[in-house]
Protein backbone atom coordinates (compact mmCIF):
# COMPACT_ATOMS: atom_id res chain seq x y z
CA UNK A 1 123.95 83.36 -9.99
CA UNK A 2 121.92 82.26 -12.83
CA UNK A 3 122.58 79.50 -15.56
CA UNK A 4 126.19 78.95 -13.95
CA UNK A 5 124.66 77.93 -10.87
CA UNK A 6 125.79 74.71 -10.52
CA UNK A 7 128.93 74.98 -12.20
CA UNK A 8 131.58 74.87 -9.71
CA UNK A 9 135.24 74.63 -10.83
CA UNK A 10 136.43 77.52 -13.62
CA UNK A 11 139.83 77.80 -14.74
CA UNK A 12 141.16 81.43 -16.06
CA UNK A 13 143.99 81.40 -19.28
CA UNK A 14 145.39 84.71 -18.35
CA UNK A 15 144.08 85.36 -15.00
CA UNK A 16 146.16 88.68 -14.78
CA UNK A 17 144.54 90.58 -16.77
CA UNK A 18 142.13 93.84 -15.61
CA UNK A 19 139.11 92.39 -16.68
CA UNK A 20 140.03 88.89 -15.87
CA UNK A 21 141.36 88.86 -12.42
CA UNK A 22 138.03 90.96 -11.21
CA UNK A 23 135.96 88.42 -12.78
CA UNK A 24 138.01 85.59 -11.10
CA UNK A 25 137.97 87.18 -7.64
CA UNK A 26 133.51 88.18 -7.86
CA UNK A 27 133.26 84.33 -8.79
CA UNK A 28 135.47 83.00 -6.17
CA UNK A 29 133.65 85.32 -4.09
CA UNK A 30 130.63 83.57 -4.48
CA UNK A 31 132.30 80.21 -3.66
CA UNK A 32 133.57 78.77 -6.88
CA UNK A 33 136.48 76.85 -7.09
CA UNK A 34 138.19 79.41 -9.53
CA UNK A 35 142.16 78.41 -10.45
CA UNK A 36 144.24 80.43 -13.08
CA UNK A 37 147.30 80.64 -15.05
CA UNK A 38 149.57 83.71 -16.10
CA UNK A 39 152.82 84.31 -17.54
CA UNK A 40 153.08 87.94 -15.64
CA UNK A 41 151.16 89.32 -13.56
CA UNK A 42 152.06 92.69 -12.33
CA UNK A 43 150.07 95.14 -9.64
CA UNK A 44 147.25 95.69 -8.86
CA UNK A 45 146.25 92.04 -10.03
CA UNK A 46 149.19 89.91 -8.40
CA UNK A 47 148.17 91.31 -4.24
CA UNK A 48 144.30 91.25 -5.10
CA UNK A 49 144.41 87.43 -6.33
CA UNK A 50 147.24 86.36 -3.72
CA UNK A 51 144.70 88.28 -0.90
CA UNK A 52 141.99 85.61 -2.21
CA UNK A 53 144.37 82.66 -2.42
CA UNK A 54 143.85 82.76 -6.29
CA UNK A 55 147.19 83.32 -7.58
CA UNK A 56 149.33 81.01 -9.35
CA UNK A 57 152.13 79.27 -7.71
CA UNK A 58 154.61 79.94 -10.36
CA UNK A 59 154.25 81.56 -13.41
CA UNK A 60 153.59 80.11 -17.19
CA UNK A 61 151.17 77.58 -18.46
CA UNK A 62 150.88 73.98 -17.03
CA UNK A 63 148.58 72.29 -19.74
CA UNK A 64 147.57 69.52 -16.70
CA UNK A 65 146.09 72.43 -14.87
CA UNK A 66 142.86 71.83 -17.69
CA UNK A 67 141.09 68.42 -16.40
CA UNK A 68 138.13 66.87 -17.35
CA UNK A 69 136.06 68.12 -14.11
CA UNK A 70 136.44 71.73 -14.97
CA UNK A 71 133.30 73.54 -15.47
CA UNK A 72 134.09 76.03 -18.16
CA UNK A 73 137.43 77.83 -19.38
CA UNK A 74 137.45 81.82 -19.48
CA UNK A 75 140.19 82.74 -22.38
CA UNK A 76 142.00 86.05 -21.99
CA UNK A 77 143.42 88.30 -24.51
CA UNK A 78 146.83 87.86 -23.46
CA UNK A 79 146.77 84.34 -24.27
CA UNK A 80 148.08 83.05 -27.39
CA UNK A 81 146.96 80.70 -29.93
CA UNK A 82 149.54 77.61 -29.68
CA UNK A 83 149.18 77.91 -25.57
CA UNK A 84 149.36 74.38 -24.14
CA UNK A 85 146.28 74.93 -21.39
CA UNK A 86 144.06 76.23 -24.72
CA UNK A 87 144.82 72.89 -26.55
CA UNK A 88 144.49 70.68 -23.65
CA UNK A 89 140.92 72.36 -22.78
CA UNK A 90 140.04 71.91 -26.61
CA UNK A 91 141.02 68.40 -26.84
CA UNK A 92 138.78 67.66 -23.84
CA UNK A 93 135.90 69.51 -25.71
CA UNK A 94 135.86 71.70 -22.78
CA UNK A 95 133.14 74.90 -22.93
CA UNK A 96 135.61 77.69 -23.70
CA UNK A 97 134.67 81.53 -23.37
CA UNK A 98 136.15 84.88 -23.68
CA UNK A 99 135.05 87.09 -20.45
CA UNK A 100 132.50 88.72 -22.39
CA UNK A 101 130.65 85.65 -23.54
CA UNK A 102 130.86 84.44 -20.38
CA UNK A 103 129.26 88.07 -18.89
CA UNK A 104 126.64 87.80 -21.43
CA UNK A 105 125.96 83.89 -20.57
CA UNK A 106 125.68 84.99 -16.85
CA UNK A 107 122.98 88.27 -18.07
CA UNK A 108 120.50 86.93 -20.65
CA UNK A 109 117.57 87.83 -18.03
CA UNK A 110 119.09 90.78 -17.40
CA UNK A 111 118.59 94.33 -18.69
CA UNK A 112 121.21 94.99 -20.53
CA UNK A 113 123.56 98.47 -20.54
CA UNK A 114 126.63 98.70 -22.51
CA UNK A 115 128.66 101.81 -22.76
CA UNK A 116 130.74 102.25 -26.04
CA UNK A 117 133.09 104.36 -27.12
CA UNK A 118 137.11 105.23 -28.21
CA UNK A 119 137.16 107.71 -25.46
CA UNK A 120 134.84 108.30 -22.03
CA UNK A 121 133.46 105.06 -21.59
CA UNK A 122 134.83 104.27 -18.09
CA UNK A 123 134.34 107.36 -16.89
CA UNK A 124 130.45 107.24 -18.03
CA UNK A 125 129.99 103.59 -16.72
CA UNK A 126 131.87 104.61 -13.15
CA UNK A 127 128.91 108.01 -12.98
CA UNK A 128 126.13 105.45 -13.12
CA UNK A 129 127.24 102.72 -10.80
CA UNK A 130 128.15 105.79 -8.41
CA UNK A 131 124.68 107.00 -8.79
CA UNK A 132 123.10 103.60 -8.66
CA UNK A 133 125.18 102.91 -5.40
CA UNK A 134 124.10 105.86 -4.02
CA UNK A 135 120.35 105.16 -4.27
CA UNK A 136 120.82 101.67 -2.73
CA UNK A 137 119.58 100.11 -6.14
CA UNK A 138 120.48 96.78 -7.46
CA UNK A 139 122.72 96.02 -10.42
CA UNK A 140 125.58 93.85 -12.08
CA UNK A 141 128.36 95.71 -13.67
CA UNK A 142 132.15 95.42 -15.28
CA UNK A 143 133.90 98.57 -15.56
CA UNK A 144 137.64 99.29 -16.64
CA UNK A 145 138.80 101.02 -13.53
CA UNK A 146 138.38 100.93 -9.95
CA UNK A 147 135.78 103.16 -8.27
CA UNK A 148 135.90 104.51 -4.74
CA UNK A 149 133.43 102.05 -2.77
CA UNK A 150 133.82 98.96 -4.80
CA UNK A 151 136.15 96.19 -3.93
CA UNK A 152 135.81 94.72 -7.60
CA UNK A 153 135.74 96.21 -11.32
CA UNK A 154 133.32 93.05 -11.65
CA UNK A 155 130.25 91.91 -9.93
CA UNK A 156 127.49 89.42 -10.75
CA UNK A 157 124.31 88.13 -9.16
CA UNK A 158 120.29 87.73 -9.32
CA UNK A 159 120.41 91.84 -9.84
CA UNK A 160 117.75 92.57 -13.05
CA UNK A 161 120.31 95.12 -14.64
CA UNK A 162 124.31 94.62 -15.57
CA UNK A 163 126.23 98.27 -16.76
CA UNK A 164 129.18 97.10 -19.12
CA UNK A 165 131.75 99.02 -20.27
CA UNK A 166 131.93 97.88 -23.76
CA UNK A 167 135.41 97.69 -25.24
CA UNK A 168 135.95 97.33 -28.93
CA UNK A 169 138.67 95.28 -28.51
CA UNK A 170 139.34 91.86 -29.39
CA UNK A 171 137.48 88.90 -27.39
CA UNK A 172 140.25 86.41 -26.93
CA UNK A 173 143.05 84.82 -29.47
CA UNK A 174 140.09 82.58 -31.02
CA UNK A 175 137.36 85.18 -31.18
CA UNK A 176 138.20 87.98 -33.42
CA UNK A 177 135.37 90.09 -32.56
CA UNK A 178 135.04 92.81 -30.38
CA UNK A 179 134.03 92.11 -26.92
CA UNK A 180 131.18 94.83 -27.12
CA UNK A 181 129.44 92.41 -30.04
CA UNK A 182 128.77 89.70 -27.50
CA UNK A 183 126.66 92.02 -24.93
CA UNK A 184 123.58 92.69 -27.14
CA UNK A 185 122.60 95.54 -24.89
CA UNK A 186 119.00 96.83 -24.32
CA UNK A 187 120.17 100.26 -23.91
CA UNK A 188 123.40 101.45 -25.28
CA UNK A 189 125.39 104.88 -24.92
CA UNK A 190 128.29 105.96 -27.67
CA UNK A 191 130.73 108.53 -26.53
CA UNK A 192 132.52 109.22 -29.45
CA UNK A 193 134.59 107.31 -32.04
CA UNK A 194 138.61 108.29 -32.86
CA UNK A 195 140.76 105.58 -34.35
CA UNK A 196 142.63 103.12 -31.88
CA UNK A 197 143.77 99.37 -31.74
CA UNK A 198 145.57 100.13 -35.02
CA UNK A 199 147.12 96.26 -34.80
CA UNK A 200 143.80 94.88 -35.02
CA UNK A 201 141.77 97.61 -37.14
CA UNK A 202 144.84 98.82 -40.02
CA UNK A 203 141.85 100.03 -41.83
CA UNK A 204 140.16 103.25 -39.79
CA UNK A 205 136.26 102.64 -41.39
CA UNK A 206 136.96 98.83 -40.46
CA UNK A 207 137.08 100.24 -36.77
CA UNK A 208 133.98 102.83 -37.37
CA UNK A 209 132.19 99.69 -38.80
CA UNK A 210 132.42 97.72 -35.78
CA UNK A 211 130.47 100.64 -33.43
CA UNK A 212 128.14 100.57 -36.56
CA UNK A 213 127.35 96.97 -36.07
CA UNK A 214 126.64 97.42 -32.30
CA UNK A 215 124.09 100.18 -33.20
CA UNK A 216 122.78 98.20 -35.71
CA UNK A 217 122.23 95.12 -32.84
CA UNK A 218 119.78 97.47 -30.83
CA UNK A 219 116.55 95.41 -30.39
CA UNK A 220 112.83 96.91 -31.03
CA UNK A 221 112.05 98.91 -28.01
CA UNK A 222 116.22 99.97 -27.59
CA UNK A 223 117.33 103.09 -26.33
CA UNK A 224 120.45 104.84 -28.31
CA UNK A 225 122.42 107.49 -26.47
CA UNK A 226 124.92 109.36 -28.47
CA UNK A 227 127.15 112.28 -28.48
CA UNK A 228 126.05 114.44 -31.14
CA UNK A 229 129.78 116.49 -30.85
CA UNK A 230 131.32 113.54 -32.18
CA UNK A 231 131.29 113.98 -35.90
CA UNK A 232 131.50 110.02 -36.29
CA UNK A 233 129.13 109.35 -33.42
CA UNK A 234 126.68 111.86 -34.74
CA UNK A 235 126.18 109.84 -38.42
CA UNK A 236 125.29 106.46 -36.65
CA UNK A 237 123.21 107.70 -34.53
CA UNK A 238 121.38 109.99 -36.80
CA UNK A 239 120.13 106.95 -38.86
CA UNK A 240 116.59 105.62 -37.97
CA UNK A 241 116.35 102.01 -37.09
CA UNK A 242 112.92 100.94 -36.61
CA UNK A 243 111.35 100.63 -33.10
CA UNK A 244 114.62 102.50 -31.28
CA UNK A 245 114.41 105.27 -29.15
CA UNK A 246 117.18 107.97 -29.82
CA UNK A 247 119.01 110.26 -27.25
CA UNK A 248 121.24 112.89 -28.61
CA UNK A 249 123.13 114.72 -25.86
CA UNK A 250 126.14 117.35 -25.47
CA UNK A 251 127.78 119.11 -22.59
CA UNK A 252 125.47 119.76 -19.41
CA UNK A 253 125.73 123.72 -18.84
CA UNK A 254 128.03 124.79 -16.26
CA UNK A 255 130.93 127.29 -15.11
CA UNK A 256 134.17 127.44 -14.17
CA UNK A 257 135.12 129.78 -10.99
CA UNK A 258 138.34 129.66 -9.11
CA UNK A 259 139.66 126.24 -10.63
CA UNK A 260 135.96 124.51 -9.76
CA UNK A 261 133.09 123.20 -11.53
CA UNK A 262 129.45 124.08 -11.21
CA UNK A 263 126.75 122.53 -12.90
CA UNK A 264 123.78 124.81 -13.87
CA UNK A 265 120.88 123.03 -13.40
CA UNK A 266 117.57 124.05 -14.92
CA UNK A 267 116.17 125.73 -11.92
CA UNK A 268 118.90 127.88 -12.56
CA UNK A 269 120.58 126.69 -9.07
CA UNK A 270 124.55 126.36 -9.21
CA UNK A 271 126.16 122.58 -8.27
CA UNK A 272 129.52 122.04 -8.05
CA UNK A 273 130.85 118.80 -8.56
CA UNK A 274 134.14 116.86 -8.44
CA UNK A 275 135.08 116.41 -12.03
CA UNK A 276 135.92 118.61 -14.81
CA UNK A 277 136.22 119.43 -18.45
CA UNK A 278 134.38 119.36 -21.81
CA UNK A 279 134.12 115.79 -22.26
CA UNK A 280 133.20 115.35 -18.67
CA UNK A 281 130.61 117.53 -18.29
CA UNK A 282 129.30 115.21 -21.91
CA UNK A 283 130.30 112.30 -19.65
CA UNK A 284 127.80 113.47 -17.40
CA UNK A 285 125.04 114.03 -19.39
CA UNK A 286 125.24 110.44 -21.61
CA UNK A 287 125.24 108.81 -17.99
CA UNK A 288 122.12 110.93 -17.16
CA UNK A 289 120.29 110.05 -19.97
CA UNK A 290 121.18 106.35 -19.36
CA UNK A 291 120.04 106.31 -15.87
CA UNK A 292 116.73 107.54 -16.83
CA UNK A 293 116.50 104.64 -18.91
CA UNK A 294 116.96 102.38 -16.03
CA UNK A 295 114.72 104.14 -13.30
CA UNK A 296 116.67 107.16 -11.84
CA UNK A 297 115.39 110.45 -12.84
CA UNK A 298 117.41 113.58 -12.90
CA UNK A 299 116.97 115.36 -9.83
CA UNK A 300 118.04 111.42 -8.64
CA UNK A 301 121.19 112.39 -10.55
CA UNK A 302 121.44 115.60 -9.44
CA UNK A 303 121.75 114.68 -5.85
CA UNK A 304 123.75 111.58 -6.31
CA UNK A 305 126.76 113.26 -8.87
CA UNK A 306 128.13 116.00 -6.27
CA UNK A 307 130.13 113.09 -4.60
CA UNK A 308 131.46 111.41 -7.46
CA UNK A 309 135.12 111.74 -7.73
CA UNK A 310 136.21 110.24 -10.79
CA UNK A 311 137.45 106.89 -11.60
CA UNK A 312 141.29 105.76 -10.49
CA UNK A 313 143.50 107.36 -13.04
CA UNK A 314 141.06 109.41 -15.01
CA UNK A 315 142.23 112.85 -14.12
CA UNK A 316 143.17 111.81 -10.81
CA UNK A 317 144.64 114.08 -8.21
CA UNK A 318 148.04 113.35 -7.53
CA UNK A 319 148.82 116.09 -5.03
CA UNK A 320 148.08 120.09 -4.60
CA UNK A 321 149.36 122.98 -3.05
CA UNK A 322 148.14 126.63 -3.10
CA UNK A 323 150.01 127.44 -6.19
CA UNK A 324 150.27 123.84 -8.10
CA UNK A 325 148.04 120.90 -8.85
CA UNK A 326 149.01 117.66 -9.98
CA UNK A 327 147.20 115.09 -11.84
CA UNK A 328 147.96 111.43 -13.28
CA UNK A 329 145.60 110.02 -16.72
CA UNK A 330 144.92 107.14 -18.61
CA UNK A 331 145.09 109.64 -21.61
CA UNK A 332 147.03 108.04 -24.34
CA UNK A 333 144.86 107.54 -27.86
CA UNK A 334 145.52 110.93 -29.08
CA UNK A 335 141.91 112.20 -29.04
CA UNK A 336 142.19 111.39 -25.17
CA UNK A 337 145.33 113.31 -24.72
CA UNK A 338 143.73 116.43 -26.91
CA UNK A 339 140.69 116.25 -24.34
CA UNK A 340 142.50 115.53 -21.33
CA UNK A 341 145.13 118.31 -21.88
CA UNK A 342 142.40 120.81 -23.08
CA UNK A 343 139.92 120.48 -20.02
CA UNK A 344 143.16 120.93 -17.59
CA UNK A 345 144.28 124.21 -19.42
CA UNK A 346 140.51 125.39 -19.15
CA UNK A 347 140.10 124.39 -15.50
CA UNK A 348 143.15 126.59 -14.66
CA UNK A 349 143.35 129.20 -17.61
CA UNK A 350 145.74 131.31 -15.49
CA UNK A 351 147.94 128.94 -15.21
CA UNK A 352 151.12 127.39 -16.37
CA UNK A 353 150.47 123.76 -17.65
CA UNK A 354 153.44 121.23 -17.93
CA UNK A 355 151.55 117.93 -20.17
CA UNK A 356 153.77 114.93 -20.18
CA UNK A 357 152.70 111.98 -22.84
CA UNK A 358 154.10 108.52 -22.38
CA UNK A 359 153.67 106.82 -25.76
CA UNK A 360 153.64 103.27 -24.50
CA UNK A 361 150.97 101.17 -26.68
CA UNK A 362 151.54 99.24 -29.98
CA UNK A 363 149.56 101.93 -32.01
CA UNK A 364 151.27 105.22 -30.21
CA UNK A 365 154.52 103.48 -30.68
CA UNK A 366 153.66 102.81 -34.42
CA UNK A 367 155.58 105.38 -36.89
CA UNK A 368 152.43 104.51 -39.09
CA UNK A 369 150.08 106.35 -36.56
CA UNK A 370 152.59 108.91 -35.10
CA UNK A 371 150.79 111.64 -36.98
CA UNK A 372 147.47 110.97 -35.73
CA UNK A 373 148.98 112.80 -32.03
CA UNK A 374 149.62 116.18 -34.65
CA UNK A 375 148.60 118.96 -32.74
CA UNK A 376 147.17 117.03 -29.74
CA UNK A 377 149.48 118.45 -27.23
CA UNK A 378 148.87 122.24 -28.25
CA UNK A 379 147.01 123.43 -25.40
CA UNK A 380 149.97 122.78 -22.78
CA UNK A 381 152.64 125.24 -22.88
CA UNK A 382 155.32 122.62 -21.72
CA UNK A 383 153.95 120.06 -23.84
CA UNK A 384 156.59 116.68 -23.04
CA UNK A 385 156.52 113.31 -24.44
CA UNK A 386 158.65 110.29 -22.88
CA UNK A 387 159.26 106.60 -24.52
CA UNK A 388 161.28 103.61 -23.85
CA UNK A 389 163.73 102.22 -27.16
CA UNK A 390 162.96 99.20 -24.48
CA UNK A 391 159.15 99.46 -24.98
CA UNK A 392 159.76 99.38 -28.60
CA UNK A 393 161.85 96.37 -28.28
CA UNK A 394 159.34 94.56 -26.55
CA UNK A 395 156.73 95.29 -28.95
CA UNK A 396 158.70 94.19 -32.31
CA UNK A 397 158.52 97.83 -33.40
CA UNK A 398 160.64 99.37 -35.65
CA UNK A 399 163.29 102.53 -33.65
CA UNK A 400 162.24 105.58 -33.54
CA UNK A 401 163.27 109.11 -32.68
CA UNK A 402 163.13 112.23 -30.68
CA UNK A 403 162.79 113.91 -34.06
CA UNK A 404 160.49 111.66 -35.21
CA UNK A 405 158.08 112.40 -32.38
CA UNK A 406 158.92 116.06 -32.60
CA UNK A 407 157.74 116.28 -36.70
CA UNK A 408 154.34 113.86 -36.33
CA UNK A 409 153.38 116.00 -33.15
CA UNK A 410 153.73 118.99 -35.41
CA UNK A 411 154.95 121.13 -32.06
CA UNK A 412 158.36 123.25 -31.85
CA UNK A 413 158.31 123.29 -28.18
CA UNK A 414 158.09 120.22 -27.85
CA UNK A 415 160.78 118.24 -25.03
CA UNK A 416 161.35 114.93 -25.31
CA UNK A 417 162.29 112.28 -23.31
CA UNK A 418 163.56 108.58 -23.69
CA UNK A 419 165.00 107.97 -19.94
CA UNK A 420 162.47 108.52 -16.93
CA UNK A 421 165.68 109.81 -15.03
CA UNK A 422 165.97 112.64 -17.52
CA UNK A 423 162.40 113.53 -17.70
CA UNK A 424 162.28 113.62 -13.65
CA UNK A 425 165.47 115.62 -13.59
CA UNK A 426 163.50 118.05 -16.30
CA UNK A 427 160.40 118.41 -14.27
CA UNK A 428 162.02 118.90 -11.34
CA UNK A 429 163.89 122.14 -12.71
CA UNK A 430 160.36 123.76 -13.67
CA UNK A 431 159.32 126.85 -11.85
CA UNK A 432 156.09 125.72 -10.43
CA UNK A 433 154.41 128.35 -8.27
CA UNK A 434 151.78 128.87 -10.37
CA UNK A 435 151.91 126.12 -12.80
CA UNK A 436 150.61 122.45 -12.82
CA UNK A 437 151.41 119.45 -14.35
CA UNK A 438 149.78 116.33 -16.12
CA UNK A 439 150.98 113.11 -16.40
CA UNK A 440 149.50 110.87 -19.00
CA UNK A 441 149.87 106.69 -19.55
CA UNK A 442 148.26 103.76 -19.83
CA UNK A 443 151.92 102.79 -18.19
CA UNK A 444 153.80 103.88 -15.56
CA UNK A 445 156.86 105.91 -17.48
CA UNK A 446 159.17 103.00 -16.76
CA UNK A 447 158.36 103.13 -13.20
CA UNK A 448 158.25 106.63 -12.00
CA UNK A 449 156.93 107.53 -8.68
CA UNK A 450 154.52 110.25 -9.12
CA UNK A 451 153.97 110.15 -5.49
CA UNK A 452 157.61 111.58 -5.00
CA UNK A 453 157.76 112.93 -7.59
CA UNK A 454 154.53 115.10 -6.48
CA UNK A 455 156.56 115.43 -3.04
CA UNK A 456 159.09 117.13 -4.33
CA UNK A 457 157.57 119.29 -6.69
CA UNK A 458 155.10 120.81 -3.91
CA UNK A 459 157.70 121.30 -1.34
């Protein structure tokens, strides 16, 4: 597999994670002996690693889990800094990595893609490994999702090109940088910039400084893809930096007829494809422009992108009916949830749309941030937000309140929600012939089953 060859035993602190469990099933996989540790691990994760035998027997952190005959030690985010398996593995002068110095150690021969971004980078990175796939080429990748036809959001190997999906997140609880640093890409792709992670980046030009730092880590002979819309995006990328090549794009031309997509392709030919909405159809294009970078030209594209269905909860059909359609997001930085809520509205200008927000992470939980969601929810005209006073608990976050949310969302009609019961019982009394609905999280709203849910609103 490259310079980890003959390394054999790897031990994961934090196996659970999205990243981390992938990467621990591709390597077991391949026949390492790959053991990990977790205080929770919830679902998908916990039946994927107990299919492959990987799971821990019992939860929490045995420090004589880290011997002396262990190859390497991945670190995970979730991890903290006093845990006992972390000592142990740095009193034995172990080799410790976070998972994406470990993905870089496995692709220094490798042609290197990273796609950056606040917003669209998963859904970019899942177009070109669909389009690779479908041309039977050869490549590495980690991606945040799953994709329809692969088993992992991971994979390496002897293939002479890796696609990341480059998170500016933090590394692990010793390495304070953001993962996306550690890939030194060959060719890199920035979607657009809108503040997030305000725990780690308090400062907003702190955050914009870190995608200015990737840029700036192009080699001679780099490509640069960019999203000229973005405002933020548009500044880096406008600046010269010797020996780079520079691709500007915006939205691919299309049309909207009878709640479906069609590309317009320069021959003037109509496509229709499976996804939808302004940032898509920009989605589309960066991943275009990336896979002509990397040997796929655009008629290539053209034929592979009809089939493409979208990554797993990136506007994801829930359920449908004649008079109602039903989708579940990942939307929940508020320039996601603007975008998201926007290209539903304009997929289905006729009808009724009913967008409900979970705020669920430390920043949209944060009273500090609130007001960065001010207006977001404007194009739905049920526009719903739900939270757990348990979330905020959990989190160490001051209370806050329905009126709170109400003010920093700066919308009158807004409902909201602090029970899941209460927001079911809500939904379910809509009128919905001729309306549809949007649920948005990087949660689950405490639990709810949008699958009956769904079932009972399409009856």
């Amino acid at each position: 597999m490259g310079s980890f060859f003959c390394m054999q035993k790897i031990h994961f602190i934090a196996i659970g994670g999205a990243a981390m469990h992938n990467l621990a099933i591709d390597l077991h996989n391949q026949g390492f002996q790959i053991t990990g540790s977790d205080d929770e691990i919830y679902e998908p994760s916990l039946t994927l690693l107990a299919e492959k035998g990987i799971l821990p027997n019992e939860m929490g952190w045995f420090s004589e889990k880290i011997t002396a005959d262990l190859s390497c030690v991945i670190l995970g985010m979730h991890a903290r800094l006093d845990n006992p398996e972390l000592a142990k593995a740095q009193e034995l002068g172990i080799k410790i990595y976070s998972y994406p110095a470990f993905i870089y150690s496995q692709s220094l021969h490798k042609q290197r893609v990273v796609i950056a971004g606040s917003h669209g980078k998963t859904s970019i990175t899942s177009m070109i490994l669909h389009v690779l796939k479908f041309h039977n080429r050869k490549f590495d990748y980690m991606v945040g999702a799953r994709i329809k036809g692969f088993d992992t959001m991971a994979k390496l190997s002897d293939a002479p090109v890796i696609i990341i999906e480059g998170d500016e997140y933090l590394s692990s609880p010793i390495d304070r940088q953001p993962k996306f640093l550690h890939y030194h890409p060959h060719v890199m792709l920035m979607s657009g910039i809108a503040w997030d992670h305000i725990n780690v980046y308090p400062d907003f030009n702190d955050y914009v400084h870190q995608f200015e730092l990737l840029a700036n880590d192009l080699p001679k002979a780099g490509s640069f893809i960019y999203d000229e819309t973005d405002e933020l995006v548009n500044k880096i990328g406008s600046v010269e930096r010797l020996g780079i090549k520079r691709f500007p794009y915006q939205a691919l031309p299309n049309r909207v007829r009878d709640g479906k997509t069609f590309l317009i392709l320069p021959n003037k030919q109509e496509l229709a494809i499976g996804v939808f909405g302004e940032h898509n159809l920009k989605n589309l294009n960066g991943a275009r422009l990336v896979l002509a970078q990397i040997g796929i030209d655009s008629e290539e594209f053209y034929a592979a992108i009809p089939s493409f269905k979208g990554a797993a909860k990136r506007l994801e059909l829930v359920g449908k009916n004649d008079n109602t359609v039903i989708y579940k997001d990942f939307a929940h930085a508020p320039s996601k949830v603007e975008a998201t809520t926007k290209a539903v509205k304009a997929q289905f200008p006729d009808r009724q749309l009913v967008a409900c927000l979970e705020l669920h992470t430390f920043s949209s939980l944060n009273k500090d941030f609130l007001g960065e969601y001010a207006n977001k929810l404007n194009a739905a005209d049920v526009p719903v937000v739900y939270f757990s006073p348990k979330t905020l608990e959990h989190k160490k976050l001051p209370a806050i309140t329905p009126e709170d949310i109400k003010v920093h969302f700066n919308n009158l009609n807004l409902h909201v929600f602090t029970d899941n019961d209460s927001l079911k019982d809500f939904l379910l009394a809509q009128r919905w012939r001729n309306s549809n609905l949007l649920m948005m999280s990087s949660g689950t709203f405490n639990g709810l089953n949008f699958q009956e849910l769904a079932g009972l609103i399409l009856i």
